[in-house]
Protein backbone atom coordinates (compact mmCIF):
# COMPACT_ATOMS: atom_id res chain seq x y z
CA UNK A 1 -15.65 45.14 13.01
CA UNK A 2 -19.39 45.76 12.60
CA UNK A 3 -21.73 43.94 15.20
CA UNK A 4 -23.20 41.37 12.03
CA UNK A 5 -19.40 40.08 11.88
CA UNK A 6 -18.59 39.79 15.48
CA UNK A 7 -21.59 37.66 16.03
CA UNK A 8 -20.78 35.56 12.86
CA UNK A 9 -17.16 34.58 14.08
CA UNK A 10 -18.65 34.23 17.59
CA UNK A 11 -21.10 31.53 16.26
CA UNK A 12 -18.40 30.05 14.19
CA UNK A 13 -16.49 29.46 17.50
CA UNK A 14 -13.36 31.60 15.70
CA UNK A 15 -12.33 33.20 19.12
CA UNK A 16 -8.91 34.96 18.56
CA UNK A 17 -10.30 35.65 14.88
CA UNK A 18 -13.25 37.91 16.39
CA UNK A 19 -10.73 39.22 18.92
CA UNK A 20 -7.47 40.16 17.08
CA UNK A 21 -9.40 40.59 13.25
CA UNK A 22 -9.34 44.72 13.31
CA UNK A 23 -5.83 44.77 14.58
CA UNK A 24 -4.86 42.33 12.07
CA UNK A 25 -6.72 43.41 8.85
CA UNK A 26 -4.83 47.63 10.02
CA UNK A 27 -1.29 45.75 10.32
CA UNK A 28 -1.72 44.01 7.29
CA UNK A 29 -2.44 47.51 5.41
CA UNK A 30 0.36 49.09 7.48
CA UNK A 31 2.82 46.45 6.54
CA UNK A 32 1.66 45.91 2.57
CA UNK A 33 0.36 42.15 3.22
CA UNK A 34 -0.88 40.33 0.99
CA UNK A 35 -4.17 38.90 1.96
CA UNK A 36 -2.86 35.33 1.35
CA UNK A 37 -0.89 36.56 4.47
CA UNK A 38 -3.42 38.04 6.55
CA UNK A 39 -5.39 35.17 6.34
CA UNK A 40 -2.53 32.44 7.43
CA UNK A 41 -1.86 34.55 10.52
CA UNK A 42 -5.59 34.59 11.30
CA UNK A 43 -6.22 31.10 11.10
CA UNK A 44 -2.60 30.38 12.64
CA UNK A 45 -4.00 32.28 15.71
CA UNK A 46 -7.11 30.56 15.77
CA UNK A 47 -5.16 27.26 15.87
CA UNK A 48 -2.91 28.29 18.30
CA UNK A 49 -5.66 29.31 21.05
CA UNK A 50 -7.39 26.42 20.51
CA UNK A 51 -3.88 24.00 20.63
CA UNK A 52 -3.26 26.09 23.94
CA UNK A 53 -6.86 25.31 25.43
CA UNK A 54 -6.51 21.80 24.57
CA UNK A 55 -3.38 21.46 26.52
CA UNK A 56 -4.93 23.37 29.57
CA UNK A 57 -7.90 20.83 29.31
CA UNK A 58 -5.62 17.78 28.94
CA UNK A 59 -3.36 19.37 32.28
CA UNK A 60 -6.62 19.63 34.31
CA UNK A 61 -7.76 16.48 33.70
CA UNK A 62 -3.92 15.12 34.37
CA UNK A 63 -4.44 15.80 38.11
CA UNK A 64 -0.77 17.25 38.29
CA UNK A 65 -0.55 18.13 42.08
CA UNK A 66 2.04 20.98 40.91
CA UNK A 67 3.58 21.36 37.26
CA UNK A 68 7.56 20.48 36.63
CA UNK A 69 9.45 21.17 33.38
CA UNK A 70 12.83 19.43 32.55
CA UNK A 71 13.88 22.80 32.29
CA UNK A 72 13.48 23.10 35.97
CA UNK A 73 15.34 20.21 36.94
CA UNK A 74 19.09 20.30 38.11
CA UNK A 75 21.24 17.61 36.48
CA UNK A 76 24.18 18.44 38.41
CA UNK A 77 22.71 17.65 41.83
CA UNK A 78 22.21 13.56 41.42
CA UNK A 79 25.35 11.75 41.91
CA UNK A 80 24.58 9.61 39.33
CA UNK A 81 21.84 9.64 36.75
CA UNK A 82 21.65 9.22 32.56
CA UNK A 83 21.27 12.55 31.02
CA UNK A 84 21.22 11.88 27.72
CA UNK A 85 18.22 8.77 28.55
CA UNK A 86 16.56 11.40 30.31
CA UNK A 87 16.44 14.34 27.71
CA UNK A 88 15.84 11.41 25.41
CA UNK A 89 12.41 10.29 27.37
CA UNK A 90 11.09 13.76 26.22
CA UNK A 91 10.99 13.07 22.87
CA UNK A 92 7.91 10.70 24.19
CA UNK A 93 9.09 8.29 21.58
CA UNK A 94 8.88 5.52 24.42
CA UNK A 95 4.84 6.08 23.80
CA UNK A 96 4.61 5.54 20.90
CA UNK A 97 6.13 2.08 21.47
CA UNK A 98 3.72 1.50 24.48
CA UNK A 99 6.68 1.05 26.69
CA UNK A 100 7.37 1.72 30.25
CA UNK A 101 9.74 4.08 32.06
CA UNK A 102 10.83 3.37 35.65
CA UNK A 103 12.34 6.34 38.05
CA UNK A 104 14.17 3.84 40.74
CA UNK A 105 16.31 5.94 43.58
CA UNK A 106 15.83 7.15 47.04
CA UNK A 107 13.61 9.71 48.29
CA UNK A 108 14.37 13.14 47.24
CA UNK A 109 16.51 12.40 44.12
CA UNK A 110 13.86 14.01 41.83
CA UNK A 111 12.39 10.94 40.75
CA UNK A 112 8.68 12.43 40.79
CA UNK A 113 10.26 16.11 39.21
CA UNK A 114 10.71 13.98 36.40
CA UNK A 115 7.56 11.75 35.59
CA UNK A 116 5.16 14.91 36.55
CA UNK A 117 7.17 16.76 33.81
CA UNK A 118 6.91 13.86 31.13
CA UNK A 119 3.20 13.46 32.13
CA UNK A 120 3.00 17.95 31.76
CA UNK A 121 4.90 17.22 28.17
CA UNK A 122 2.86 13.81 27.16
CA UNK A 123 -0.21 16.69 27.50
CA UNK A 124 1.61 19.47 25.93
CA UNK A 125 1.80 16.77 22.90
CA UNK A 126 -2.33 16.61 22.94
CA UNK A 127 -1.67 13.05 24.73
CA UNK A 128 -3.98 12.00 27.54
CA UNK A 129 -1.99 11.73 31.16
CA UNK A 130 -3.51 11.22 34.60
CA UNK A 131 -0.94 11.43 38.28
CA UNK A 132 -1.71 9.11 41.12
CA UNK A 133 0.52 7.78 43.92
CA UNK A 134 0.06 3.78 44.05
CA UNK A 135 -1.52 4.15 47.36
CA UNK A 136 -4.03 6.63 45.90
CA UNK A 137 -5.03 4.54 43.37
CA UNK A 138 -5.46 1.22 45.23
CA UNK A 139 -7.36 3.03 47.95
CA UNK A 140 -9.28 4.36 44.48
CA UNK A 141 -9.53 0.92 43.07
CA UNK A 142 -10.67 -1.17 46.28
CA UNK A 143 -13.60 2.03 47.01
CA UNK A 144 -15.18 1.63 43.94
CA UNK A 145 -14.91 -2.40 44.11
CA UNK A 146 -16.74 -2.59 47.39
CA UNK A 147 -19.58 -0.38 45.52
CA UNK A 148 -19.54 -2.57 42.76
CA UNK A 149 -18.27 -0.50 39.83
CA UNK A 150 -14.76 -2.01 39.45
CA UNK A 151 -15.19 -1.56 36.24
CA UNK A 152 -15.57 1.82 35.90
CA UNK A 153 -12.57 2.32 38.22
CA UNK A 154 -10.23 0.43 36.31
CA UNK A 155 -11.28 1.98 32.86
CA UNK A 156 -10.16 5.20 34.93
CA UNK A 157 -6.42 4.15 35.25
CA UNK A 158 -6.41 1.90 31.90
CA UNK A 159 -7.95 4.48 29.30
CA UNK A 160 -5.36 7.50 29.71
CA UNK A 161 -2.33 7.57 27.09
CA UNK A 162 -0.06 7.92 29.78
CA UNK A 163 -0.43 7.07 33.31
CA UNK A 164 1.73 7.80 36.57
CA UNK A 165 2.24 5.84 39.26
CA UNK A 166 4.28 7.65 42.19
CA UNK A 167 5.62 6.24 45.07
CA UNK A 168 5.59 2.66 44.13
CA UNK A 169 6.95 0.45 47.42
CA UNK A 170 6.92 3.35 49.42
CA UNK A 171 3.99 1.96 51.44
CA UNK A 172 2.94 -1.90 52.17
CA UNK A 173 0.19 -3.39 50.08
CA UNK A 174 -1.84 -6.07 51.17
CA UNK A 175 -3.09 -8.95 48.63
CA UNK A 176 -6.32 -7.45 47.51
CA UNK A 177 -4.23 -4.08 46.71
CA UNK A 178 -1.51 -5.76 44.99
CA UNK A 179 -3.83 -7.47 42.91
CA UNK A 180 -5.70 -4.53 41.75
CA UNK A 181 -2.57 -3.02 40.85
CA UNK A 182 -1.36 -6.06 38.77
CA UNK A 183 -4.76 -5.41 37.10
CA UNK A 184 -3.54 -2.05 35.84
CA UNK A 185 -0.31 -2.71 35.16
CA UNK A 186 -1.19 -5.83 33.26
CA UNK A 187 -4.07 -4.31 31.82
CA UNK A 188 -1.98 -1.70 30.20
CA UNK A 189 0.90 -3.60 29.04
CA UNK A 190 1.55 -3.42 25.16
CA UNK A 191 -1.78 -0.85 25.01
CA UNK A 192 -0.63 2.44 26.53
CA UNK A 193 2.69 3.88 28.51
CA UNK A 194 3.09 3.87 32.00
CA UNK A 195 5.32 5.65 34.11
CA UNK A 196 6.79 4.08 37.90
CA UNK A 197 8.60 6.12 40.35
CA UNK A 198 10.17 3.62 43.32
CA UNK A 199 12.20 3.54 45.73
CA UNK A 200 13.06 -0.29 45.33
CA UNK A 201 15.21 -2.11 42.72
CA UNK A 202 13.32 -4.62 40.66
CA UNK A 203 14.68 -7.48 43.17
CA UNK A 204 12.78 -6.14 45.80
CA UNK A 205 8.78 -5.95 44.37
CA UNK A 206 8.17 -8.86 45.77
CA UNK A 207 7.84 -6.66 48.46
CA UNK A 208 5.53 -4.47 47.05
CA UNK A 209 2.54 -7.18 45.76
CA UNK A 210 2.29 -9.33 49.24
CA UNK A 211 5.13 -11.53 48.88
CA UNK A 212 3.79 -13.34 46.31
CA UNK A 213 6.22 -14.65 43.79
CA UNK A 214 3.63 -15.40 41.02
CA UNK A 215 2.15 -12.05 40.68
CA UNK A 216 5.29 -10.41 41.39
CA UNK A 217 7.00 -12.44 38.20
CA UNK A 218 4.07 -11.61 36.57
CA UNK A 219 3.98 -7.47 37.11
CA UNK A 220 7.93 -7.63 36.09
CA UNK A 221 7.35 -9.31 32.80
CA UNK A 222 4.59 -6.59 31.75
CA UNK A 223 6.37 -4.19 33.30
CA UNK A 224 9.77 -4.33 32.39
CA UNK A 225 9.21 -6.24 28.77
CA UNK A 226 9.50 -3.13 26.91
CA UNK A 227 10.82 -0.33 29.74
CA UNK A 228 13.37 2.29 29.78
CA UNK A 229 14.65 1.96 33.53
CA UNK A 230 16.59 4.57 34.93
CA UNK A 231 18.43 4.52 38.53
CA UNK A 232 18.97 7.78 40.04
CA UNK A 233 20.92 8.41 42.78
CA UNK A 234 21.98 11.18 45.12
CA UNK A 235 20.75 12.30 48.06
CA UNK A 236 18.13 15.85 48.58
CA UNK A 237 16.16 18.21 46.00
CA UNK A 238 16.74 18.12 42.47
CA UNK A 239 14.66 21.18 41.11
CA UNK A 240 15.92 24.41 40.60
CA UNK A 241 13.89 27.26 41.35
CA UNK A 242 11.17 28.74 38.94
């Protein structure tokens, strides 16, 4: 490739097509292509790289604190859980409906295996995903309320196609937490997916939002209006080595 040409693609943005264009143009003589050929696998490259830099943006921006596959996950470990609901999850149909998905079981069942690999495949799908524990998020939440940009926060938690909250119940929440949390949850209800992983059973959240019977009622009709709820249980780890 003369020097004229390699700057041409490189201002063009056409990446792989700079890199990979003299191996493919002597592989296209060696194998007799036609150039209707040698041009679909140029531009299928291109798209490729870019589909694959997309999805490494999209991860970044996910805030994955370690990546999980279903792949990776053991189904014969759990004493109990829906296969077949789980495997169908992946299909990320459930987003496309704006509905829910709750992980309820006891710690180390694989609960957060699972949602960190649907939020890894929502990306993987060119959707927008974004991990946070509940505590992390109301700690999040309340920070940038006492600075006076609430707004901003919440637009944080409310904008992303798919959002995770971990560890739901795990820790107590006082009023003003609970409330910002009802803000999200509400706030997402019938506009974008989210994904709960908790310990408790839906008869116990009143735990969760400060003993207050209200909000809690409220939280479980956004939450579990349109939801795909699934109980593991077991005891220990779930994932399988990489």
């Amino acid at each position: 490739m003369n020097e004229h040409m390699h700057k041409r693609l490189t201002s063009l943005k056409l990446s792989w097509v700079r890199d990979n264009l003299d191996h493919e143009v002597a592989e296209a003589a060696r194998l007799n292509r036609s150039h209707h050929e040698l041009l679909e696998r140029l531009v299928d490259g291109e798209l490729a790289l870019r589909h694959a830099r997309a999805v490494e943006r999209l991860l970044k921006l996910a805030k994955l604190p370690i990546r999980k596959t279903l792949d990776s996950f053991d189904f014969s470990r759990p004493k109990e859980i829906n296969a077949d609901q789980v495997r169908h999850l992946f299909t990320l149909n459930f987003m496309y409906d704006h509905a829910n998905v709750v992980f309820i079981g006891n710690p180390g069942v694989g609960k957060t295996h699972l949602a960190l690999a649907l939020a890894a495949t929502a990306c993987e799908n060119r959707k927008t995903a974004l991990f946070t524990s509940a505590a992390a998020m109301i700690n999040d939440l309340a920070r940038m309320q006492r600075q006076g940009e609430l707004d901003v926060g919440l637009k944080r938690y409310l904008k992303p196609n798919l959002l995770v909250v971990d560890e739901l119940g795990y820790l107590p929440v006082d009023k003003l937490g609970a409330e910002l949390l009802f803000q999200i949850l509400a706030g997402r209800y019938e506009n974008a997916s989210t994904v709960i992983t908790t310990n408790r059973a839906y008869s116990d959240w009143i735990k969760t939002f400060a003993n207050d019977n209200a909000m809690t009622a409220a939280v479980l009709d956004r939450v579990v209006h349109r939801c795909h709820t699934l109980r593991i249980i077991g005891e220990g780890r779930v994932s399988k080595p990489h």
